[in-house]
C-alpha atoms as a PDB file:
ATOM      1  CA  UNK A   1     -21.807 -27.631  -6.803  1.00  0.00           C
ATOM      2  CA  UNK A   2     -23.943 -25.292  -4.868  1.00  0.00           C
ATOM      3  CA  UNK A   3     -23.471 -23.388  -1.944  1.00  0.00           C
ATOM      4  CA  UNK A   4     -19.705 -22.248  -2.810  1.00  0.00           C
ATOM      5  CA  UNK A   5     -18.464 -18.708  -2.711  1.00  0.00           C
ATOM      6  CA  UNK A   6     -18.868 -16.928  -5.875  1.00  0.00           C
ATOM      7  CA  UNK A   7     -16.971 -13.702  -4.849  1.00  0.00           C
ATOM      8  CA  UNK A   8     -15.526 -11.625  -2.191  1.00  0.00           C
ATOM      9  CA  UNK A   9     -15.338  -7.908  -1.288  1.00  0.00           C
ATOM     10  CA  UNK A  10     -12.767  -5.081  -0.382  1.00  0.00           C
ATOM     11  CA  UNK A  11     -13.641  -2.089   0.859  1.00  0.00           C
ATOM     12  CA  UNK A  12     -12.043   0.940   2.243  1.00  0.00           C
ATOM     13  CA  UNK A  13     -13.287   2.280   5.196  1.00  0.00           C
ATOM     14  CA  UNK A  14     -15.652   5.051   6.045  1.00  0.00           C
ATOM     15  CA  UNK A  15     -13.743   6.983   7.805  1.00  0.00           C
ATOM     16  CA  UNK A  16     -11.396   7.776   4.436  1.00  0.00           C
ATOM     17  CA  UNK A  17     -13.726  10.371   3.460  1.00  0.00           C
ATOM     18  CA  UNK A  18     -13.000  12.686   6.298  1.00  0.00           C
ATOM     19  CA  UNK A  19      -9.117  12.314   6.028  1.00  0.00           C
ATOM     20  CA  UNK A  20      -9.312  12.633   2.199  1.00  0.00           C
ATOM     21  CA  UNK A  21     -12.012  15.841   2.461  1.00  0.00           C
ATOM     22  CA  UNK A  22      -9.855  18.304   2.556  1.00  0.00           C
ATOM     23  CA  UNK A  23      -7.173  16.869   0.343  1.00  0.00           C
ATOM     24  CA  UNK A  24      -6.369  18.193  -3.453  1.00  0.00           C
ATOM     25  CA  UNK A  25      -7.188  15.977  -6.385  1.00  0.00           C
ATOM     26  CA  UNK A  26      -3.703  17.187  -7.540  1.00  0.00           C
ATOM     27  CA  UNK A  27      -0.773  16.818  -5.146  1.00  0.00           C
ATOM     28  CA  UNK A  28       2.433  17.454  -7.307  1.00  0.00           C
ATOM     29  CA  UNK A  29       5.031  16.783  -5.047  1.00  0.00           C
ATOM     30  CA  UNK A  30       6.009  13.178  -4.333  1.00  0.00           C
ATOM     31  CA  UNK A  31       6.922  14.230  -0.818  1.00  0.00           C
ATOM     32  CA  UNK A  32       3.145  15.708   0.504  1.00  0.00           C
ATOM     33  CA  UNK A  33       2.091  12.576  -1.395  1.00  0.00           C
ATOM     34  CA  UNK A  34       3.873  10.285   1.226  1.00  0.00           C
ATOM     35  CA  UNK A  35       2.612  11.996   3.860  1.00  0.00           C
ATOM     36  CA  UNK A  36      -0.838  11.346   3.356  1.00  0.00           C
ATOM     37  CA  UNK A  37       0.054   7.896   3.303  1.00  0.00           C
ATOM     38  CA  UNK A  38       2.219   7.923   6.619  1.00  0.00           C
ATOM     39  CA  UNK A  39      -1.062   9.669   7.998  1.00  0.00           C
ATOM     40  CA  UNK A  40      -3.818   7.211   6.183  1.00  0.00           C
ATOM     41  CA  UNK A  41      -1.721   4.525   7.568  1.00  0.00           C
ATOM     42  CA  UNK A  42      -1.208   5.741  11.100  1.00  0.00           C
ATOM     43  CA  UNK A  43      -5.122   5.737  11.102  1.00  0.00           C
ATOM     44  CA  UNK A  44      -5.586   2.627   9.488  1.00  0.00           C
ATOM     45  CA  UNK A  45      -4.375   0.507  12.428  1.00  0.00           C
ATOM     46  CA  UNK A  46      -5.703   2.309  15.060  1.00  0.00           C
ATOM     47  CA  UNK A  47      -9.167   1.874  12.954  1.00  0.00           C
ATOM     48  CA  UNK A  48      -8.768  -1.835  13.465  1.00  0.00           C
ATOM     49  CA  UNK A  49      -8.638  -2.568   9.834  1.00  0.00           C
ATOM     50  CA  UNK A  50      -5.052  -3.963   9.192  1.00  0.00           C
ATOM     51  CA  UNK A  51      -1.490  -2.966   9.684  1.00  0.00           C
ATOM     52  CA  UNK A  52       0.539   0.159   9.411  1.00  0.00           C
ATOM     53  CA  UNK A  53       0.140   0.069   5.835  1.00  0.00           C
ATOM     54  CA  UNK A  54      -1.441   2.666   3.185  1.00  0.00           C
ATOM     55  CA  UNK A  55      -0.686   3.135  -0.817  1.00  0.00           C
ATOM     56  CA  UNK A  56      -1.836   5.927  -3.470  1.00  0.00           C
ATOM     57  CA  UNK A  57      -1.593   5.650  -6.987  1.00  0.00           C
ATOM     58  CA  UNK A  58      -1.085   9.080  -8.932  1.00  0.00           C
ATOM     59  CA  UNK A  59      -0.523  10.367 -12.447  1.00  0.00           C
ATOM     60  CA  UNK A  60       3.086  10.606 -12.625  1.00  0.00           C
ATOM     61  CA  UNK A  61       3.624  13.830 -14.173  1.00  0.00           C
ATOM     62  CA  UNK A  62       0.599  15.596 -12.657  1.00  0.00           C
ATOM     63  CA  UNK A  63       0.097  14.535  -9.527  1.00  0.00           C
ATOM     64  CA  UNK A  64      -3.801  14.052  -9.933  1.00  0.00           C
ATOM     65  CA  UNK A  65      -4.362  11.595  -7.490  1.00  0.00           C
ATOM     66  CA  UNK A  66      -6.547   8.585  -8.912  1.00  0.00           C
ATOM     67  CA  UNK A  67      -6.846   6.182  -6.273  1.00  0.00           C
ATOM     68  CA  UNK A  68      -5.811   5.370  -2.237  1.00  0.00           C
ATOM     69  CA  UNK A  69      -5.519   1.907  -0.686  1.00  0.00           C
ATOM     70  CA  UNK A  70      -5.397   1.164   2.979  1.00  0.00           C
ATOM     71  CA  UNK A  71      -4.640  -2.398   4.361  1.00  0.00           C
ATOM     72  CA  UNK A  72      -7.951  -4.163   5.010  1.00  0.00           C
ATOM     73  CA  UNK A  73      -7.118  -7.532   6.035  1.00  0.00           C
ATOM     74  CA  UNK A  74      -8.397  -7.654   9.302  1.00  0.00           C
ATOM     75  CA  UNK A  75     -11.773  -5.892   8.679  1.00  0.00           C
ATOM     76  CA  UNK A  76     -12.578  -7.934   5.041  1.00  0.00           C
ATOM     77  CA  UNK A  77     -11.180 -11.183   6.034  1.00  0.00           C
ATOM     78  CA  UNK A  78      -9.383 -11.332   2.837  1.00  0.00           C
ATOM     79  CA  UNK A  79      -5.237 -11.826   3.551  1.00  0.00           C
ATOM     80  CA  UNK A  80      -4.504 -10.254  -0.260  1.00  0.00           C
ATOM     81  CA  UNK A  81      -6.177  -7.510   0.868  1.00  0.00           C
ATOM     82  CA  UNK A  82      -3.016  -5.610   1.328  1.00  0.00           C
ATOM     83  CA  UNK A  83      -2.719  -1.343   0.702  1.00  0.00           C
ATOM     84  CA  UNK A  84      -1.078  -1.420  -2.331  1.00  0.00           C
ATOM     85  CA  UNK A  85      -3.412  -4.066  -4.083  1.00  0.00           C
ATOM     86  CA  UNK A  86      -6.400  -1.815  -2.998  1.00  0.00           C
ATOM     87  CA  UNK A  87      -4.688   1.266  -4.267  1.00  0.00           C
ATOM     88  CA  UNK A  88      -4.006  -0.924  -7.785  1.00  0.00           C
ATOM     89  CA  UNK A  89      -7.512  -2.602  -8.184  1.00  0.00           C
ATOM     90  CA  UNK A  90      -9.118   0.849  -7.701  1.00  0.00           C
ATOM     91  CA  UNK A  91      -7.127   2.505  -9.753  1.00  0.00           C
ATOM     92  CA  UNK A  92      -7.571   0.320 -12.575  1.00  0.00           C
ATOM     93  CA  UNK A  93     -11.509  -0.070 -11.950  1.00  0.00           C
ATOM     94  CA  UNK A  94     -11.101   4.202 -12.482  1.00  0.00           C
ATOM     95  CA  UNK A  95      -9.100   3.899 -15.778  1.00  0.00           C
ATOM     96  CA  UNK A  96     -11.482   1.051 -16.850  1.00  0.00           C
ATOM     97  CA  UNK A  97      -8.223  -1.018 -17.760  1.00  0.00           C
ATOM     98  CA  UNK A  98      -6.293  -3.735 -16.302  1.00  0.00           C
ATOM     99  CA  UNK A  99      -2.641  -2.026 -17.509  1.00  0.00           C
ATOM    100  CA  UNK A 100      -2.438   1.369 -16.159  1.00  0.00           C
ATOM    101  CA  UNK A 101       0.557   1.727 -18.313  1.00  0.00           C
ATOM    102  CA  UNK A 102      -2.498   0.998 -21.399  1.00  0.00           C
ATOM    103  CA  UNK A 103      -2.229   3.075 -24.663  1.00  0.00           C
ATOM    104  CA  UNK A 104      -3.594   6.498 -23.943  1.00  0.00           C
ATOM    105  CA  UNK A 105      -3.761   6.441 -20.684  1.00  0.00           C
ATOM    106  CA  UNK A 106      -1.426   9.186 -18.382  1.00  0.00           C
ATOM    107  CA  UNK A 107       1.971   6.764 -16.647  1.00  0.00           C
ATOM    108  CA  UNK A 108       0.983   6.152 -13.836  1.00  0.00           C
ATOM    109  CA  UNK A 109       3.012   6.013 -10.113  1.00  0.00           C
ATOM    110  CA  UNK A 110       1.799   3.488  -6.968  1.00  0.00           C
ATOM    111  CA  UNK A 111       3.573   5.441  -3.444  1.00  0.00           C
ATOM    112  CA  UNK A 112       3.502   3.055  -0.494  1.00  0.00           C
ATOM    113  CA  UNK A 113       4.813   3.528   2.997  1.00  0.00           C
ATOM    114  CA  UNK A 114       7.423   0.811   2.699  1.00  0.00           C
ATOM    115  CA  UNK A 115       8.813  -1.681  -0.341  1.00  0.00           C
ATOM    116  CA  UNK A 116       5.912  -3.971  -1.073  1.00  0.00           C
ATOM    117  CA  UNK A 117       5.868  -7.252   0.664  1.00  0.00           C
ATOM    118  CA  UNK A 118       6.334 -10.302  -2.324  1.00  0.00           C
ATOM    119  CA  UNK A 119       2.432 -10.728  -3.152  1.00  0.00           C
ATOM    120  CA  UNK A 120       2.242  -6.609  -3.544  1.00  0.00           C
ATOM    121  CA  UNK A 121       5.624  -6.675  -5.580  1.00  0.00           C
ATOM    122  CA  UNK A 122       4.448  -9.113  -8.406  1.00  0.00           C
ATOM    123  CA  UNK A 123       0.489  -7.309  -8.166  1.00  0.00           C
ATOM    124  CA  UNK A 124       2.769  -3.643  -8.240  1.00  0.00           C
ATOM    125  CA  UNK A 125       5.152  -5.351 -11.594  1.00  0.00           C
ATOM    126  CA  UNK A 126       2.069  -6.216 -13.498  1.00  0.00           C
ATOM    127  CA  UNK A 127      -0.137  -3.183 -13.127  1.00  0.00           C
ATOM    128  CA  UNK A 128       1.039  -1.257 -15.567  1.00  0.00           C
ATOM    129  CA  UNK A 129       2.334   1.262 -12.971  1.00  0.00           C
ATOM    130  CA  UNK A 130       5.680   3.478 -14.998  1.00  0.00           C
ATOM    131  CA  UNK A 131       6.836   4.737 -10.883  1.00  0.00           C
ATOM    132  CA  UNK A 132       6.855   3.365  -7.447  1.00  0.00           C
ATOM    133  CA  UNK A 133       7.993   5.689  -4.680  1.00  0.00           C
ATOM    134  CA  UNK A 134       8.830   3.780  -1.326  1.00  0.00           C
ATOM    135  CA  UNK A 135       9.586   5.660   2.251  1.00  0.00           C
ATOM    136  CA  UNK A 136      12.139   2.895   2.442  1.00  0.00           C
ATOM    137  CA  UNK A 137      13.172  -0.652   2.102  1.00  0.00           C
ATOM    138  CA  UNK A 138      15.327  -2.926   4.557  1.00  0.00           C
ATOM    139  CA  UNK A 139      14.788  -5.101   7.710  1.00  0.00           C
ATOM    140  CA  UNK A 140      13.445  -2.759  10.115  1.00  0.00           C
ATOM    141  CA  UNK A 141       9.541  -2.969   8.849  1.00  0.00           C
ATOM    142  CA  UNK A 142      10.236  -6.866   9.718  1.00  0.00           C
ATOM    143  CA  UNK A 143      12.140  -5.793  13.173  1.00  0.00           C
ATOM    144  CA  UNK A 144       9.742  -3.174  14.164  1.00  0.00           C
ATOM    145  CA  UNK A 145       6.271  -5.020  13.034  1.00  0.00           C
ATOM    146  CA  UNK A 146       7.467  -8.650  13.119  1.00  0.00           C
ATOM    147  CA  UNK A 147       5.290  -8.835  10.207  1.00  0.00           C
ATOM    148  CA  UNK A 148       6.486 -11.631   7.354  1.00  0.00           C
ATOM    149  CA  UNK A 149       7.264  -9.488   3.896  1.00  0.00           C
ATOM    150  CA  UNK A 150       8.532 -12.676   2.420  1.00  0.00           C
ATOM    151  CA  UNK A 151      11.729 -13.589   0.790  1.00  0.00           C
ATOM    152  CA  UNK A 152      12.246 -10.787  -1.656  1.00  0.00           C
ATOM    153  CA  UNK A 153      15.856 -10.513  -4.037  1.00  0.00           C
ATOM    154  CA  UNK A 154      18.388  -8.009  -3.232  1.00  0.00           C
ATOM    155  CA  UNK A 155      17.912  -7.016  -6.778  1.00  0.00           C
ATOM    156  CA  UNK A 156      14.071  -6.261  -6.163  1.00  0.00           C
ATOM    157  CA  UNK A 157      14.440  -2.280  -7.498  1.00  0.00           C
ATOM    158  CA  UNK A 158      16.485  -3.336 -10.347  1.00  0.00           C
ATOM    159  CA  UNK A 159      13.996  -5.355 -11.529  1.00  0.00           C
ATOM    160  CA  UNK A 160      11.171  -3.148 -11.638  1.00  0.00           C
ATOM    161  CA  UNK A 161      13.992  -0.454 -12.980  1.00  0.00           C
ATOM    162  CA  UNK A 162      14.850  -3.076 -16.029  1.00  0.00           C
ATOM    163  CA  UNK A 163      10.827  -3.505 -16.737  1.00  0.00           C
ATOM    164  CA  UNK A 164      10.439   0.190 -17.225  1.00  0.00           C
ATOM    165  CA  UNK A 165       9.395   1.091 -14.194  1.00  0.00           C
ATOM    166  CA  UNK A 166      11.399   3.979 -11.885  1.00  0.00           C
ATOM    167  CA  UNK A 167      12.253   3.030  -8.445  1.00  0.00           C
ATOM    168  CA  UNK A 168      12.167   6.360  -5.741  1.00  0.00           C
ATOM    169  CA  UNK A 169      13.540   5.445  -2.479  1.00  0.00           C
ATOM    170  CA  UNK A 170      13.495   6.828   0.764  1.00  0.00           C
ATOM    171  CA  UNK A 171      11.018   9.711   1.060  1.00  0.00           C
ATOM    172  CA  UNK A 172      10.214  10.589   4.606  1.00  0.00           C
ATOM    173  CA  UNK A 173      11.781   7.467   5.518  1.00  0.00           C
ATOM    174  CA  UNK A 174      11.783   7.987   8.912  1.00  0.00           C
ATOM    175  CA  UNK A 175       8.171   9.501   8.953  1.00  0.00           C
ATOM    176  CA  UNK A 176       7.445   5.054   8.041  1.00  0.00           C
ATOM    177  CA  UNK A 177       9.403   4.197  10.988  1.00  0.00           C
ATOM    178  CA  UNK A 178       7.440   6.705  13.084  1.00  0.00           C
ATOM    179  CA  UNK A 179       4.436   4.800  12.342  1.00  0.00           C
ATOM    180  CA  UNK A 180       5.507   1.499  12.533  1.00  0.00           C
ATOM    181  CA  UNK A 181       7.424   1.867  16.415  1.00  0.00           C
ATOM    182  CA  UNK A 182       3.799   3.161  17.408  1.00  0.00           C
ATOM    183  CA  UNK A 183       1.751   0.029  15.915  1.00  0.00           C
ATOM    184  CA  UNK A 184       4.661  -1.771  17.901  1.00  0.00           C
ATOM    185  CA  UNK A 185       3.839  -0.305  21.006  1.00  0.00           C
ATOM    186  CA  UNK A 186       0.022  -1.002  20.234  1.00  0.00           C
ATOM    187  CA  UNK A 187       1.105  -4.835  19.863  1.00  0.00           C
ATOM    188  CA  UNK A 188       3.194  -5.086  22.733  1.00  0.00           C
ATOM    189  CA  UNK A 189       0.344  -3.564  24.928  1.00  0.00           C
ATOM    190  CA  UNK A 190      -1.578  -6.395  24.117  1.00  0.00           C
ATOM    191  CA  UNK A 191      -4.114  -3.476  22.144  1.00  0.00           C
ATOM    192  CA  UNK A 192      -3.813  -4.964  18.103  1.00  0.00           C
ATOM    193  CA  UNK A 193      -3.119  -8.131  16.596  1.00  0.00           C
ATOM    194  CA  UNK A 194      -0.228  -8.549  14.537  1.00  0.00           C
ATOM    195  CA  UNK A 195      -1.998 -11.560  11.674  1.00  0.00           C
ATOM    196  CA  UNK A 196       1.063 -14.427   9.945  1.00  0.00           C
ATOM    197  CA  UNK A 197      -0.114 -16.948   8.637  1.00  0.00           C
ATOM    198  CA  UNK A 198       1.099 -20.289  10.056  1.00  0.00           C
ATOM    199  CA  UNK A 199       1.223 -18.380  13.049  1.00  0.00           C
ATOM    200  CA  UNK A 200      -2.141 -17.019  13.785  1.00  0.00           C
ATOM    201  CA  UNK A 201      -2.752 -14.136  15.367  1.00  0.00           C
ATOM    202  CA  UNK A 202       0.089 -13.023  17.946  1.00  0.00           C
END
């Protein structure tokens, strides 16, 4: 058959390079490491490129930063184009491995401004990742956005915490819900749309 797709692209924006210019390649603590991504994805929406949503992925015991993700739905058409799978695929395109957690390679921890949505929790499980740090977890990304995370367990930290993988909740928490009341205000002024499928755009 001719004339099908034979691949698709995700980018992150241009304007990354002036918020990441003047940031260190090693950011130790776990806290200054959220708040770049409260601030990437503050900018991120107002960009035009997707929702409130940003991800970095880290050496664990370092803090050498290897990779940043940004939500790019809107601007590459692509609705798995979510932060945390950018973060993930570039980070694993840098360590030339599909595991992260691969023999000889440094463990590896994903930060994201909120706990993944179901698509970004399986992608997150099987990376290879050792640590994900979360601002927070709970209905009010749901309330605030009225974004669809999908019907994640109760158990959801437990799981990743029985697979080897360390759960870290609720760094600059309310630094997440910051962000996400102002992309609300944004949607209720009519200025961004907030993308469900089976819903369309609202």
């Amino acid at each position: 058959m001719s004339g099908v797709p034979k691949e698709f692209r995700v980018s992150l924006p241009a304007w990354l390079d002036d918020e990441l210019a003047d940031v260190p390649a090693v950011m130790p603590d776990r806290a200054a490491r959220m708040r770049l991504v409260h601030r990437l994805a503050d900018r991120n929406w107002r960009e035009g490129n997707g929702g409130p949503f940003a991800a970095l992925v880290a050496e664990q015991d370092s803090g050498r930063i290897v990779s940043v993700g940004v939500n790019v739905v809107l601007s590459s058409g692509v609705s798995s184009a979510h932060a945390e799978i950018v973060a993930l695929g570039l980070a694993q395109t840098a360590a030339d491995s599909w595991d992260l957690g691969d023999h000889g390679l440094p463990a590896h921890e994903l930060t994201v401004n909120w706990r993944p949505c179901v698509q970004c929790y399986g992608a997150t499980m099987w990376s290879g990742v050792r640590g994900l740090v979360v601002a927070g977890q709970g209905p009010e990304l749901e309330e605030i956005t009225t974004f669809d995370e999908g019907p994640l367990g109760a158990d959801w930290a437990e799981q990743f915490e029985a697979r080897g993988i360390r759960v870290v909740q609720d760094v600059l928490r309310d630094e997440a819900l910051t962000v996400f009341r102002a992309y609300r205000e944004a949607v209720d002024a009519g200025e961004v749309a907030v993308y469900n499928a089976r819903k369309g755009s609202e």
